[in-house]
N, C-alpha and C. Protein backbone atom coordinates (compact mmCIF):
# COMPACT_ATOMS: atom_id res chain seq x y z
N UNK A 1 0.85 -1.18 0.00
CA UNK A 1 0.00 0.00 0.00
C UNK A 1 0.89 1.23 0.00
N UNK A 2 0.64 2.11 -0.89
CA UNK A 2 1.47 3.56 -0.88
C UNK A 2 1.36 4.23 0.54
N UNK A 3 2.02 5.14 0.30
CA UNK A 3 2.31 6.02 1.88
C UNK A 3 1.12 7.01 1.80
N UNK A 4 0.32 7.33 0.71
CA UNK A 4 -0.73 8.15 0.94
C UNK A 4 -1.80 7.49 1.37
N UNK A 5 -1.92 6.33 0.88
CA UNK A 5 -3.11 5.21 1.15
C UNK A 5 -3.04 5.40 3.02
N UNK A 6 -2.36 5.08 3.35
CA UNK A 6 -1.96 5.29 4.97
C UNK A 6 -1.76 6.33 5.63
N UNK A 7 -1.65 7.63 4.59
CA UNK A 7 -2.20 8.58 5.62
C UNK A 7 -3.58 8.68 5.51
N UNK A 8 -3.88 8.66 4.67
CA UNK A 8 -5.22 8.69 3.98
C UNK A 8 -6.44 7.95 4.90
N UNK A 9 -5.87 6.81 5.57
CA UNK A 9 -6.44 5.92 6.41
C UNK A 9 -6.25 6.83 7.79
N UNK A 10 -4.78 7.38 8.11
CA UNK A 10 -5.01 7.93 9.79
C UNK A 10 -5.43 9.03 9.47
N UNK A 11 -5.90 9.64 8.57
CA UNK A 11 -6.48 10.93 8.63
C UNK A 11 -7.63 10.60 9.06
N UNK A 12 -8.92 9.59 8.35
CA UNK A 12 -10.05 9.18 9.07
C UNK A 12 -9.68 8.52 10.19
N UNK A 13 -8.55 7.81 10.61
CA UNK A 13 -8.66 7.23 11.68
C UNK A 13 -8.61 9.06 13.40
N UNK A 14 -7.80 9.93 12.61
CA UNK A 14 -8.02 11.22 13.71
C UNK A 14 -9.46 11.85 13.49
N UNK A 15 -9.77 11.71 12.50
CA UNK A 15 -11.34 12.31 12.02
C UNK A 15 -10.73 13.95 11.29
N UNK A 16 -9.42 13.68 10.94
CA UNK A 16 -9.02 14.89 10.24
C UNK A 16 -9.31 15.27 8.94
N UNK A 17 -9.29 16.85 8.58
CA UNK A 17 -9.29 16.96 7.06
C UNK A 17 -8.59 16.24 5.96
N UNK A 18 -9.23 16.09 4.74
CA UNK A 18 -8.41 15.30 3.90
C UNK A 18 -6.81 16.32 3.58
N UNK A 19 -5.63 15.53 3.47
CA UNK A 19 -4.99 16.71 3.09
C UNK A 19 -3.86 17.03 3.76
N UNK A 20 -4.69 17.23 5.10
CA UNK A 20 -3.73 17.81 6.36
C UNK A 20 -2.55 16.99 7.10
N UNK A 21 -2.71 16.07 7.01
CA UNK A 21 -1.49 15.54 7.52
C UNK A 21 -0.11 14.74 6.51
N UNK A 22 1.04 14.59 6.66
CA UNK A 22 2.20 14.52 5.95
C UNK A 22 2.66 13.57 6.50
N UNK A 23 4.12 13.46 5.84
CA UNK A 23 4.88 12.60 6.79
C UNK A 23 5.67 12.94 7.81
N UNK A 24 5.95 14.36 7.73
CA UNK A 24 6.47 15.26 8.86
C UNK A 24 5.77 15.99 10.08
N UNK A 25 4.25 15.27 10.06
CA UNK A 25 3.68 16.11 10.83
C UNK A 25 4.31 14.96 12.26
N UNK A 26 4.18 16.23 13.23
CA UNK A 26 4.43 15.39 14.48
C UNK A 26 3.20 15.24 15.08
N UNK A 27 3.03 14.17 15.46
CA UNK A 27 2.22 13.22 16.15
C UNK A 27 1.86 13.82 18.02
N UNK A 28 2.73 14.48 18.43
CA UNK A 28 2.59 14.85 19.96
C UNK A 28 1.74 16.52 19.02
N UNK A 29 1.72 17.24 17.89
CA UNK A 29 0.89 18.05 17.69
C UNK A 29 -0.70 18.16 17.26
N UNK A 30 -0.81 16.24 17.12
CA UNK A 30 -2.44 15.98 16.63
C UNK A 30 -3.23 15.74 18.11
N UNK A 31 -3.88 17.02 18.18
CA UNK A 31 -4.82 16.37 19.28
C UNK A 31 -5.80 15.36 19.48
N UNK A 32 -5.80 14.81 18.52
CA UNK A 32 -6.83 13.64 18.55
C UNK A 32 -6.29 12.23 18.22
N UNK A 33 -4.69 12.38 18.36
CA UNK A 33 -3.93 11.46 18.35
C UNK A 33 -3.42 10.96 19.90
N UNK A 34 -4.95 9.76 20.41
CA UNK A 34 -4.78 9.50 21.94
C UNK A 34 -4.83 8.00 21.95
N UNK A 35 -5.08 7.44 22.89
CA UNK A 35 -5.42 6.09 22.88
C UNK A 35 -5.79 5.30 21.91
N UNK A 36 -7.83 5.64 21.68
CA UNK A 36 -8.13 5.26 20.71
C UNK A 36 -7.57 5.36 19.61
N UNK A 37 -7.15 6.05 19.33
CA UNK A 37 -6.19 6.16 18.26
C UNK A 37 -5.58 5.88 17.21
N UNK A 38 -4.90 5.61 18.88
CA UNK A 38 -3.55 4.47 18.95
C UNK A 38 -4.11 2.84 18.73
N UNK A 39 -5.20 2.33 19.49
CA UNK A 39 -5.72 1.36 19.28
C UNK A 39 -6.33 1.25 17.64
N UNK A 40 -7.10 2.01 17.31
CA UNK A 40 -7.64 2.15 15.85
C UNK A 40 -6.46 1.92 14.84
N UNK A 41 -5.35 2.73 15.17
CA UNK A 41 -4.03 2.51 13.83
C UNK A 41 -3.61 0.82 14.22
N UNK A 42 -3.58 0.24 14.99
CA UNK A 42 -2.92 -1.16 15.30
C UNK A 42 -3.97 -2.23 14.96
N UNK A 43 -5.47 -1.74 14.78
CA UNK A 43 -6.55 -2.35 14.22
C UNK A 43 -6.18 -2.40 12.96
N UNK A 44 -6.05 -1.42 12.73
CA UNK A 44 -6.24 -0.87 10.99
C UNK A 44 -4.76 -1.75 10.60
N UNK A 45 -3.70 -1.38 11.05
CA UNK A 45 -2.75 -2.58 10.23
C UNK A 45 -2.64 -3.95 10.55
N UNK A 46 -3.21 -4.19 11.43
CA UNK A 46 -3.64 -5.57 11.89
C UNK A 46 -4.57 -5.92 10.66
N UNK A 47 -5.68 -5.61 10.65
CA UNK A 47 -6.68 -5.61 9.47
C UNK A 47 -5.73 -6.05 8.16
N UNK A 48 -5.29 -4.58 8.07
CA UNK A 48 -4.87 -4.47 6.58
C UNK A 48 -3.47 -5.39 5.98
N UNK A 49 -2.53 -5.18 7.14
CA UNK A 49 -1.54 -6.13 6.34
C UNK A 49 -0.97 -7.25 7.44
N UNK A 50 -1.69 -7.74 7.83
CA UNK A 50 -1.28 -9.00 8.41
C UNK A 50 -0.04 -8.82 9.82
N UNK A 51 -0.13 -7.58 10.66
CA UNK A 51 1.20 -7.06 10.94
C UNK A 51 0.52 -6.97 12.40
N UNK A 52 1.38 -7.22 13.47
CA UNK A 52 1.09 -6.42 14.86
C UNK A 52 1.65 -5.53 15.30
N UNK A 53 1.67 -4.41 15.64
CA UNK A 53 2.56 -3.16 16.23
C UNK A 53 2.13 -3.43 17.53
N UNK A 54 3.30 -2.97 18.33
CA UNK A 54 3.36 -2.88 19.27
C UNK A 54 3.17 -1.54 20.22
N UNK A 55 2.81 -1.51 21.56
CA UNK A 55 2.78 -0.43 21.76
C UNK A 55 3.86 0.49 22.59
N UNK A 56 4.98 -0.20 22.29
CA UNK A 56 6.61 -0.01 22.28
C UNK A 56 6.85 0.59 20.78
N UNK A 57 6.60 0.26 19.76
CA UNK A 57 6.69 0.53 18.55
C UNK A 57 5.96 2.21 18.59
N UNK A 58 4.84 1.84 18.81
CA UNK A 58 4.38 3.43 18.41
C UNK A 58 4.42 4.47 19.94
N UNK A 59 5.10 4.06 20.85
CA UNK A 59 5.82 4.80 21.49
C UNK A 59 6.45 5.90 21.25
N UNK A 60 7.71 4.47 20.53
CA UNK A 60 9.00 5.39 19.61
C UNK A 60 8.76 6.15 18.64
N UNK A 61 7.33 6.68 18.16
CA UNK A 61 7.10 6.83 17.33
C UNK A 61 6.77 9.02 17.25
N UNK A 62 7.34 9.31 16.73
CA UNK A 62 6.99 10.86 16.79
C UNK A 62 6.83 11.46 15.17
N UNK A 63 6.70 10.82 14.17
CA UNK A 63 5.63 11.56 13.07
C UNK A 63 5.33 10.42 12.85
N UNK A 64 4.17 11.26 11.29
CA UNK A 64 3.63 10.15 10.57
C UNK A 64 4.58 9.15 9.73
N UNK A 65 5.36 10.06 9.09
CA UNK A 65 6.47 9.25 8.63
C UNK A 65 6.96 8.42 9.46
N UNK A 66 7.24 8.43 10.85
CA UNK A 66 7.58 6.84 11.40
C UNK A 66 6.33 6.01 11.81
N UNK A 67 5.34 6.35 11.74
CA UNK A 67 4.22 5.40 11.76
C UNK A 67 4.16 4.75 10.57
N UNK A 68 4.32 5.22 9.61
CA UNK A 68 4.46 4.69 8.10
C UNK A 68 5.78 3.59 7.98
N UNK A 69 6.87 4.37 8.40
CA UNK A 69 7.77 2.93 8.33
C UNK A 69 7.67 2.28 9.37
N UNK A 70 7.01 1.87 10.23
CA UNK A 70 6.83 0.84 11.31
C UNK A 70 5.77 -0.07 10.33
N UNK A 71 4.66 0.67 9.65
CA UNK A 71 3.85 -0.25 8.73
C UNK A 71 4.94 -0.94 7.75
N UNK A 72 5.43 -0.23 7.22
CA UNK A 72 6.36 -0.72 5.82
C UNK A 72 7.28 -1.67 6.42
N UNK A 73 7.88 -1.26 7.30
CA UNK A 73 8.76 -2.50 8.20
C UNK A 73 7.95 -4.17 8.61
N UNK A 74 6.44 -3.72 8.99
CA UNK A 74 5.90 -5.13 9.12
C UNK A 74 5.66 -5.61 8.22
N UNK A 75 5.23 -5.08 6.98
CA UNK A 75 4.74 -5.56 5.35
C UNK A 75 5.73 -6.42 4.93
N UNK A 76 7.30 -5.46 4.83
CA UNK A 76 8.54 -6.38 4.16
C UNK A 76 8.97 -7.54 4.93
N UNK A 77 8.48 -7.67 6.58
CA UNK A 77 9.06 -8.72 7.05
C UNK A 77 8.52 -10.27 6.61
């Protein structure tokens, strides 16, 4: 899946405008980037590509761009 397909997905997963988020946006600046969230994105790639994240994984995690390669990292494994 492309990297827009996946923002494209956490944008509805924050309930954000289409558009608005990148791969540089930081993640401690989305306010609606909380728990659920967090649970919803680990659904959603659970769902989508066969992958479990951890919640050590999206810890470490401070943009979208590393939420994206934590996906891309479970895909290629």
């Amino acid at each position: 899946m492309s990297n827009a397909k996946i923002i494209t997905q956490l944008e509805e997963i924050l309930e954000a405008d289409a558009g608005t988020l990148s791969e540089s946006t930081s993640l401690d600046s989305l306010d609606t980037w909380d728990s659920l969230a967090v649970i919803s994105f680990i659904a959603y790639v659970s769902d989508e590509f066969d992958h479990v994240l951890s919640g050590d994984d999206l810890r470490d995690a401070k943009t979208v761009g590393d939420l994206i390669a934590l996906v891309n990292a479970g895909s290629a494994a």
